[in-house]
PDB file of N, CA and C in Angstrom:
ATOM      1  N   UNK A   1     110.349  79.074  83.332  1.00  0.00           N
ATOM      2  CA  UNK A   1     109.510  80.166  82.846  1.00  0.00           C
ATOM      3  C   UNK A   1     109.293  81.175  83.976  1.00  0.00           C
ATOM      4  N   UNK A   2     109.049  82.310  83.714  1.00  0.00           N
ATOM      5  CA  UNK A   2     109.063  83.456  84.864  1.00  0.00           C
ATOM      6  C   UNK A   2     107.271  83.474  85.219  1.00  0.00           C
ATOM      7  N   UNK A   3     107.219  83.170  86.634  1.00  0.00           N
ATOM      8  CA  UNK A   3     106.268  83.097  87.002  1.00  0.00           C
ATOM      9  C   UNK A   3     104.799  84.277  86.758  1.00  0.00           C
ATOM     10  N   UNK A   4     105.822  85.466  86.519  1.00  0.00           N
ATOM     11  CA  UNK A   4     105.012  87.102  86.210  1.00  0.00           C
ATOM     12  C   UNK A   4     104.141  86.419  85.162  1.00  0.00           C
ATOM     13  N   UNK A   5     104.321  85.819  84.131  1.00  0.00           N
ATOM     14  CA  UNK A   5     103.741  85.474  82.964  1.00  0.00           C
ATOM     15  C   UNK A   5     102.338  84.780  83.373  1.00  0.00           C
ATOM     16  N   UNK A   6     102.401  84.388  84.216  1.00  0.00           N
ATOM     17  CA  UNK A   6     100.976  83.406  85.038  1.00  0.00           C
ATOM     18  C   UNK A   6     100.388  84.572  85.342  1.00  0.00           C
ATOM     19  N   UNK A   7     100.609  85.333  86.061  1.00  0.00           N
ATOM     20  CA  UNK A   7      99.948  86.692  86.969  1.00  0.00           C
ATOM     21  C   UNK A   7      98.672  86.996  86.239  1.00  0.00           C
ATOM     22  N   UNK A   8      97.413  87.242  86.874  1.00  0.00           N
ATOM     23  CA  UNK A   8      96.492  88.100  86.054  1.00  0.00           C
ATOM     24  C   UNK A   8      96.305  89.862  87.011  1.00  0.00           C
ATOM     25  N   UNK A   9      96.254  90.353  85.600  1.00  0.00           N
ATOM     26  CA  UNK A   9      97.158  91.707  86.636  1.00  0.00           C
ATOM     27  C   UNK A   9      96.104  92.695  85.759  1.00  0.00           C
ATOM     28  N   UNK A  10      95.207  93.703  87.152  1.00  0.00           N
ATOM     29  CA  UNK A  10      94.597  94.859  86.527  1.00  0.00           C
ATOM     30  C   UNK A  10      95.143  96.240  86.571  1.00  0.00           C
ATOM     31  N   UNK A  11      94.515  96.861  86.087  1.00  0.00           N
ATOM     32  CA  UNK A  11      95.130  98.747  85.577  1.00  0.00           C
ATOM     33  C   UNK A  11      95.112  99.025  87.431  1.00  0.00           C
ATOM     34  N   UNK A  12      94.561  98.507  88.504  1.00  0.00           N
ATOM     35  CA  UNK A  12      94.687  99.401  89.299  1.00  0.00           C
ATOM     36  C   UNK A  12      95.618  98.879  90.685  1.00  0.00           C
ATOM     37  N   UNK A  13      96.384  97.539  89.817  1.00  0.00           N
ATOM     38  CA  UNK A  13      97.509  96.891  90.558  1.00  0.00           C
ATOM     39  C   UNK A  13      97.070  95.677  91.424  1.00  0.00           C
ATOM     40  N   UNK A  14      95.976  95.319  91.135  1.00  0.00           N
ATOM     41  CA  UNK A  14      95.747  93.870  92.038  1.00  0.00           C
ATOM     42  C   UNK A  14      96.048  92.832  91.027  1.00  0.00           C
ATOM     43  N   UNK A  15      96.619  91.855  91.577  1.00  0.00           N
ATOM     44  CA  UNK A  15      97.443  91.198  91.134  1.00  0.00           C
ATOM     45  C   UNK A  15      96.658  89.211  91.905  1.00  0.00           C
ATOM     46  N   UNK A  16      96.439  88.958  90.652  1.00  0.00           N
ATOM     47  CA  UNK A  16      95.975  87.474  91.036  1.00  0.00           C
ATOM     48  C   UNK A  16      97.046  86.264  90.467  1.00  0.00           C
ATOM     49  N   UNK A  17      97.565  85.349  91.737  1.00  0.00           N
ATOM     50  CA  UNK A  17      98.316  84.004  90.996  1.00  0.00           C
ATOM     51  C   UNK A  17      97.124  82.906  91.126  1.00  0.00           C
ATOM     52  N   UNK A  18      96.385  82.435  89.742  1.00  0.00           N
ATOM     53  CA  UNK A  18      95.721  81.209  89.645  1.00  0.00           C
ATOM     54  C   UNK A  18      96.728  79.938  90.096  1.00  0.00           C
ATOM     55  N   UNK A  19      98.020  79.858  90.372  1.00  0.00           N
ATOM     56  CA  UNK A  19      98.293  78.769  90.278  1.00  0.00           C
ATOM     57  C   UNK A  19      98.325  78.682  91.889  1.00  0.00           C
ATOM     58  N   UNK A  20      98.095  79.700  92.581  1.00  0.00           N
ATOM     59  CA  UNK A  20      98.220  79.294  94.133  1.00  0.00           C
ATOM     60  C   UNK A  20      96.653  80.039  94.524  1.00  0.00           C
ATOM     61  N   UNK A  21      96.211  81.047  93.914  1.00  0.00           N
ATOM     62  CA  UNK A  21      95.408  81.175  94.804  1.00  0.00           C
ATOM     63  C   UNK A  21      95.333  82.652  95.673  1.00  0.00           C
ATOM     64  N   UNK A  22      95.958  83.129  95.668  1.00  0.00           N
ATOM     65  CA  UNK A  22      96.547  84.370  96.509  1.00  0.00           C
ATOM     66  C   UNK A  22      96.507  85.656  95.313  1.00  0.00           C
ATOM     67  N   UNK A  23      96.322  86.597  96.250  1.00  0.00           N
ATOM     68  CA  UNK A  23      96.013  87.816  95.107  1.00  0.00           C
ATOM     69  C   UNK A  23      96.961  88.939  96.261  1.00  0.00           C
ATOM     70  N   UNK A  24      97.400  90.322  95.595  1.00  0.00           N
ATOM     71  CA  UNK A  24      98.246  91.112  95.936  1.00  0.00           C
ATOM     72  C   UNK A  24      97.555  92.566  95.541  1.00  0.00           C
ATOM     73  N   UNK A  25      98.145  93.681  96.242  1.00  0.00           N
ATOM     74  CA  UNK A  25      97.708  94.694  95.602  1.00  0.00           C
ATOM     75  C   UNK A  25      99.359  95.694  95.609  1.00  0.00           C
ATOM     76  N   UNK A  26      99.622  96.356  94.303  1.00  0.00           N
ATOM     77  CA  UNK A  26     100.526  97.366  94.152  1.00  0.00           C
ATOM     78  C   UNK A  26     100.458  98.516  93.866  1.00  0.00           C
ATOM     79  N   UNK A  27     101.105  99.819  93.849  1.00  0.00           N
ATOM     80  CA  UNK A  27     100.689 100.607  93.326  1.00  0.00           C
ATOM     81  C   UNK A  27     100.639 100.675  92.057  1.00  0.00           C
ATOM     82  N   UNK A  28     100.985 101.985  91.872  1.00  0.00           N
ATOM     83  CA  UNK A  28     100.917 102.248  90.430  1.00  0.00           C
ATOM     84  C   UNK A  28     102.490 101.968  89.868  1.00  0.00           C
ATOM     85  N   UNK A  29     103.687 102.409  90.846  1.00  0.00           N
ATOM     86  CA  UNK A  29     105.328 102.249  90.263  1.00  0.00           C
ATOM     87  C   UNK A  29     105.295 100.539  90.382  1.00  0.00           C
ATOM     88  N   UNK A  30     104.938  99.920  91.375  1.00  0.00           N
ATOM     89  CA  UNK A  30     104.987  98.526  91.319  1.00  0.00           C
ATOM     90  C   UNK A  30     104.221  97.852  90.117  1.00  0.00           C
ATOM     91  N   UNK A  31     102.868  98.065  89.654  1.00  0.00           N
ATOM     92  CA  UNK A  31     102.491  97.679  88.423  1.00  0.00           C
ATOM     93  C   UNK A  31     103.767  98.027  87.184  1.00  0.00           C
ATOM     94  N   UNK A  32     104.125  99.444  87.485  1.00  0.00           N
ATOM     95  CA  UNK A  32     104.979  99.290  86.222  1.00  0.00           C
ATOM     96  C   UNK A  32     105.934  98.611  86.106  1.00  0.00           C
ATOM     97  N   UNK A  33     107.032  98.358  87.135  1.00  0.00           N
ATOM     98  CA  UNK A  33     107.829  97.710  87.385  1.00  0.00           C
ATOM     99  C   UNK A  33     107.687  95.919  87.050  1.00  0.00           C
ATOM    100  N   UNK A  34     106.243  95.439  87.693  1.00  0.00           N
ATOM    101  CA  UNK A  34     106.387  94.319  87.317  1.00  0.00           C
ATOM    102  C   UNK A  34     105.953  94.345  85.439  1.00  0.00           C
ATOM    103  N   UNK A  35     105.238  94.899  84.777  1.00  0.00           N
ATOM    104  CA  UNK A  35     105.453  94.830  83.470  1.00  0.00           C
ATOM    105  C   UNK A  35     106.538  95.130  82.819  1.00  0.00           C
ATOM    106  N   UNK A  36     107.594  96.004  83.112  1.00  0.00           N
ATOM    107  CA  UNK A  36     108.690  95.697  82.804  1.00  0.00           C
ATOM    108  C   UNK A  36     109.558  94.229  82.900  1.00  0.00           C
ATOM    109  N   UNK A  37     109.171  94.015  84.114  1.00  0.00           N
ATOM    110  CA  UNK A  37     109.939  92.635  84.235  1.00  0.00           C
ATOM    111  C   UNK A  37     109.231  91.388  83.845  1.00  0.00           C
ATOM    112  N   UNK A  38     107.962  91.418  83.151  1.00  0.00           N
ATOM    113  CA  UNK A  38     107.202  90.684  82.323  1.00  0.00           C
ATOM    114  C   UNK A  38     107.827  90.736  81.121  1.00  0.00           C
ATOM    115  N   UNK A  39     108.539  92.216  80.865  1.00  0.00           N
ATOM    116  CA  UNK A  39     109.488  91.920  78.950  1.00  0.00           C
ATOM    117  C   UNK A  39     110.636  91.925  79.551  1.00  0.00           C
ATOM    118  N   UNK A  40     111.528  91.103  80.647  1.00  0.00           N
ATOM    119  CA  UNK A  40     112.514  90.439  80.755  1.00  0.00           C
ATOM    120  C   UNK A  40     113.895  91.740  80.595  1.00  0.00           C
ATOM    121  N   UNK A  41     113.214  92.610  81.333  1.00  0.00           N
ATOM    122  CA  UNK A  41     113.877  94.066  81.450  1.00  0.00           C
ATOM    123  C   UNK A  41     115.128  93.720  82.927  1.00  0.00           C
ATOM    124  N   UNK A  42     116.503  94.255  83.063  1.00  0.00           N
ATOM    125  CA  UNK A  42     116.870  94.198  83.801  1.00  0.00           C
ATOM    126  C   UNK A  42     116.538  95.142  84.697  1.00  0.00           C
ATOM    127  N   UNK A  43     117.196  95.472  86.088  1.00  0.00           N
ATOM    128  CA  UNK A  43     116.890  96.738  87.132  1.00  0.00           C
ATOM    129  C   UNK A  43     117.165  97.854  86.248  1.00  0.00           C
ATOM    130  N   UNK A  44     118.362  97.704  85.679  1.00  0.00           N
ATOM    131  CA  UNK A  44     119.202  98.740  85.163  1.00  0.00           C
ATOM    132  C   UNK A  44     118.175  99.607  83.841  1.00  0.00           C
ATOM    133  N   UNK A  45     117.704  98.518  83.227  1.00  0.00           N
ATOM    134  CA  UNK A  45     116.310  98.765  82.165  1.00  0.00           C
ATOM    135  C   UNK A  45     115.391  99.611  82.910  1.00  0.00           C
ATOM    136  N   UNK A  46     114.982  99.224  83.697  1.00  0.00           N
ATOM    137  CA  UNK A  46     113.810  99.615  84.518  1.00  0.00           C
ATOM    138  C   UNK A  46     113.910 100.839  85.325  1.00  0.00           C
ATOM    139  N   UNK A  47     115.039 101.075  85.735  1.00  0.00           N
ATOM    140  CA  UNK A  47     115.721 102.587  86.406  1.00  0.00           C
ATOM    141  C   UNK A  47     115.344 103.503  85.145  1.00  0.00           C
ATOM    142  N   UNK A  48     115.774 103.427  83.783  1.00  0.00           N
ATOM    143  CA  UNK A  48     115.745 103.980  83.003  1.00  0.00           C
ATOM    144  C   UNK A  48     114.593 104.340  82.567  1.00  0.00           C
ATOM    145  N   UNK A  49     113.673 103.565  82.712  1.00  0.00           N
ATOM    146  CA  UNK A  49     112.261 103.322  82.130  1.00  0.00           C
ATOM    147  C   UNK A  49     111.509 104.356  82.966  1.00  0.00           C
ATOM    148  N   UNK A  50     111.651 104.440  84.112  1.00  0.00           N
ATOM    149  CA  UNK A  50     111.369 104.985  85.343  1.00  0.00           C
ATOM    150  C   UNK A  50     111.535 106.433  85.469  1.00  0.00           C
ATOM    151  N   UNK A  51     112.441 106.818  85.313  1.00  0.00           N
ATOM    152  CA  UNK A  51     113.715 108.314  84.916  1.00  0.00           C
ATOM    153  C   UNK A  51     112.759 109.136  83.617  1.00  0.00           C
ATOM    154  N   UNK A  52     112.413 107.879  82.585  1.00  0.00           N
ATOM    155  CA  UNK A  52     111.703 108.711  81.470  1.00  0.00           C
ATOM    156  C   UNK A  52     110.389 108.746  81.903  1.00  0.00           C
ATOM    157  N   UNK A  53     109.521 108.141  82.624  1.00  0.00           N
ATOM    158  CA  UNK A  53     108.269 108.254  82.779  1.00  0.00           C
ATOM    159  C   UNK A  53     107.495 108.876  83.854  1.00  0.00           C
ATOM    160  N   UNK A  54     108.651 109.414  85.060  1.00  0.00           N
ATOM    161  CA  UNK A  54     108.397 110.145  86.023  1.00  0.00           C
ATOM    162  C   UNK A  54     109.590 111.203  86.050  1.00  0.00           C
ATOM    163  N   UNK A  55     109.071 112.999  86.344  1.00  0.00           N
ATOM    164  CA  UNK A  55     110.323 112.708  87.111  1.00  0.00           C
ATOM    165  C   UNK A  55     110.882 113.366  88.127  1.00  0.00           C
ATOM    166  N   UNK A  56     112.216 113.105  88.296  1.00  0.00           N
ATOM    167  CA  UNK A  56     112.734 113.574  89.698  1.00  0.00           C
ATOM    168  C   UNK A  56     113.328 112.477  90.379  1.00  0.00           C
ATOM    169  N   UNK A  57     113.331 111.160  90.139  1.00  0.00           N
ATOM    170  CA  UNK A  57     113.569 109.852  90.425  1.00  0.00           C
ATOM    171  C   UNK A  57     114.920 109.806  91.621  1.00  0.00           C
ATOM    172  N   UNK A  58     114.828 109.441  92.391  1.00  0.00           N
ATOM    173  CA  UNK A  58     115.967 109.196  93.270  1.00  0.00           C
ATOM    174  C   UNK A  58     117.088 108.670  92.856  1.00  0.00           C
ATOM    175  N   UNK A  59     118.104 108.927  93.296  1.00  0.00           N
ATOM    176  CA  UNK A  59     119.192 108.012  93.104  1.00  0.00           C
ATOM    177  C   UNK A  59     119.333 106.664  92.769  1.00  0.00           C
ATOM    178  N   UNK A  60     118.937 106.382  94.045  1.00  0.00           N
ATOM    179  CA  UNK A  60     118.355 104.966  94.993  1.00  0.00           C
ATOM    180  C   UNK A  60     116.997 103.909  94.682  1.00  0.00           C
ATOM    181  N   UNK A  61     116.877 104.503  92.868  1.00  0.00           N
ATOM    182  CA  UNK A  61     115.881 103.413  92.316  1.00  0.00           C
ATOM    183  C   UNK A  61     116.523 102.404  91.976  1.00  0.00           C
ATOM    184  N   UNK A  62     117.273 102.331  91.797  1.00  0.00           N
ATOM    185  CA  UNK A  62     118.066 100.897  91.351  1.00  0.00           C
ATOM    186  C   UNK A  62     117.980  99.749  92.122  1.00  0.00           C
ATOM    187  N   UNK A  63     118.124 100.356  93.587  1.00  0.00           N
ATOM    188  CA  UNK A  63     118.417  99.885  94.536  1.00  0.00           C
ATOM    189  C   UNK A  63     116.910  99.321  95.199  1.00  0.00           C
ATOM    190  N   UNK A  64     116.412 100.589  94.747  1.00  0.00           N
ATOM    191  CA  UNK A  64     115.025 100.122  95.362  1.00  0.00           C
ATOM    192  C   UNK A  64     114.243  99.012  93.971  1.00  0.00           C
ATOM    193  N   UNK A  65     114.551  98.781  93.135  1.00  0.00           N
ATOM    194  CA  UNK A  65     113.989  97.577  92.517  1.00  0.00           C
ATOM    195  C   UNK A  65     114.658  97.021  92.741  1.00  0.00           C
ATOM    196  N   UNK A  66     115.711  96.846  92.836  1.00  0.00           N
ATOM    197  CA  UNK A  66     115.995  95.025  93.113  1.00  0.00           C
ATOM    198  C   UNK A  66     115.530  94.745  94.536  1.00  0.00           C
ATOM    199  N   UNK A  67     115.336  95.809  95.617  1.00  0.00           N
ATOM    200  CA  UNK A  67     114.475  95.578  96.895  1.00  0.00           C
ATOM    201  C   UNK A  67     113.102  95.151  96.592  1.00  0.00           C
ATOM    202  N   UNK A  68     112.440  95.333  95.517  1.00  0.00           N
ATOM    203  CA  UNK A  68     111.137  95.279  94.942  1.00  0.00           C
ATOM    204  C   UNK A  68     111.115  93.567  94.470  1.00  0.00           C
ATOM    205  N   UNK A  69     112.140  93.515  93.544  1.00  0.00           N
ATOM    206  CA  UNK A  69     112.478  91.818  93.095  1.00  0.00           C
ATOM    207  C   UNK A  69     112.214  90.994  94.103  1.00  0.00           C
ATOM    208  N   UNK A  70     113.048  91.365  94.939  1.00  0.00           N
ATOM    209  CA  UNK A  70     113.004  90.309  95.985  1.00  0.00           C
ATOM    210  C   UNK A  70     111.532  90.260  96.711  1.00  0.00           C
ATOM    211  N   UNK A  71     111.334  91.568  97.183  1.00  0.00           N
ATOM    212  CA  UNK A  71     109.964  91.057  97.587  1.00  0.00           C
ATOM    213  C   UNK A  71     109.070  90.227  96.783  1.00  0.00           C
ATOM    214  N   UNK A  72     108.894  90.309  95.440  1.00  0.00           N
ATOM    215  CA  UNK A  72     108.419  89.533  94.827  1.00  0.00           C
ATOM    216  C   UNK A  72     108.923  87.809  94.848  1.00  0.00           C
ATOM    217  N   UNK A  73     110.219  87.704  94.753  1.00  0.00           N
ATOM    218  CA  UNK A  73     110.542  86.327  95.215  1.00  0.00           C
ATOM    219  C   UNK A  73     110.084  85.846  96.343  1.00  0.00           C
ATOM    220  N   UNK A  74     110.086  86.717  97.492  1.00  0.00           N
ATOM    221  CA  UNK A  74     109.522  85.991  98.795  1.00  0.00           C
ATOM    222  C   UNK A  74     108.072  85.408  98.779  1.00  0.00           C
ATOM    223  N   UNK A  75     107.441  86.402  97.823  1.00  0.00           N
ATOM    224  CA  UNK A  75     105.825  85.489  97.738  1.00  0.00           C
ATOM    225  C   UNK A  75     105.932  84.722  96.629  1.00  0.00           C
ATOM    226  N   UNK A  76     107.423  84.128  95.930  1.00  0.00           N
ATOM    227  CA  UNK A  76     107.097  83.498  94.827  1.00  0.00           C
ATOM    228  C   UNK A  76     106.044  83.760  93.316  1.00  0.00           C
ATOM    229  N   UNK A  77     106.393  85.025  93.419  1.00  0.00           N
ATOM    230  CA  UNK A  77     105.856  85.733  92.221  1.00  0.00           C
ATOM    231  C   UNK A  77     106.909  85.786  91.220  1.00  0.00           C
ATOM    232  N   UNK A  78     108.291  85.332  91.397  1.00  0.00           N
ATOM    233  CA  UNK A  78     109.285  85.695  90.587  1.00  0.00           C
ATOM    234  C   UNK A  78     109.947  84.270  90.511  1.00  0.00           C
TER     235      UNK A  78
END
C-alpha cells in the first residue's frame, strides 16, 4: 500500500506520519504534487497537471518530480 495514504496532510502543507511520528512541512507545489500521487498519478500525469494549473512551468518539471519522489522515499513517505 502507498504509504501517502497514511499521511495526515493540511491546506497549508504540514504533513503528519502517525505511524512514525514525524511531521514535515511543504509548500504549496509539493502539497499538490503529493495529492496527485495519492490518486496514483505518474510524473508524466503530474507535469501535466502542473502545466494546467500554473503557468509558465519549466521544462525541467518532470525532472524535478521525480527529484521530489525520491525525496519523499528517503523519509519513507513513499
Amino acid at each position: 500500500m502507498n504509504r501517502l495514504h497514511q499521511l495526515a496532510l493540511n491546506d497549508e502543507g504540514f504533513i503528519f506520519n502517525p505511524s512514525t511520528g514525524e511531521s514535515f512541512t511543504v509548500n504549496g507545489t509539493g502539497l499538490f504534487i503529493i495529492n496527485l500521487l495519492k490518486q496514483d498519478k505518474s510524473p508524466e500525469e503530474i507535469a501535466q497537471a502542473l502545466n494546467e494549473e500554473y503557468l509558465d512551468i519549466p521544462d525541467s518539471v518532470e525532472r524535478d518530480i521525480i527529484d521530489f519522489i525520491a525525496h519523499l522515499k528517503t523519509f519513507r513517505l513513499l
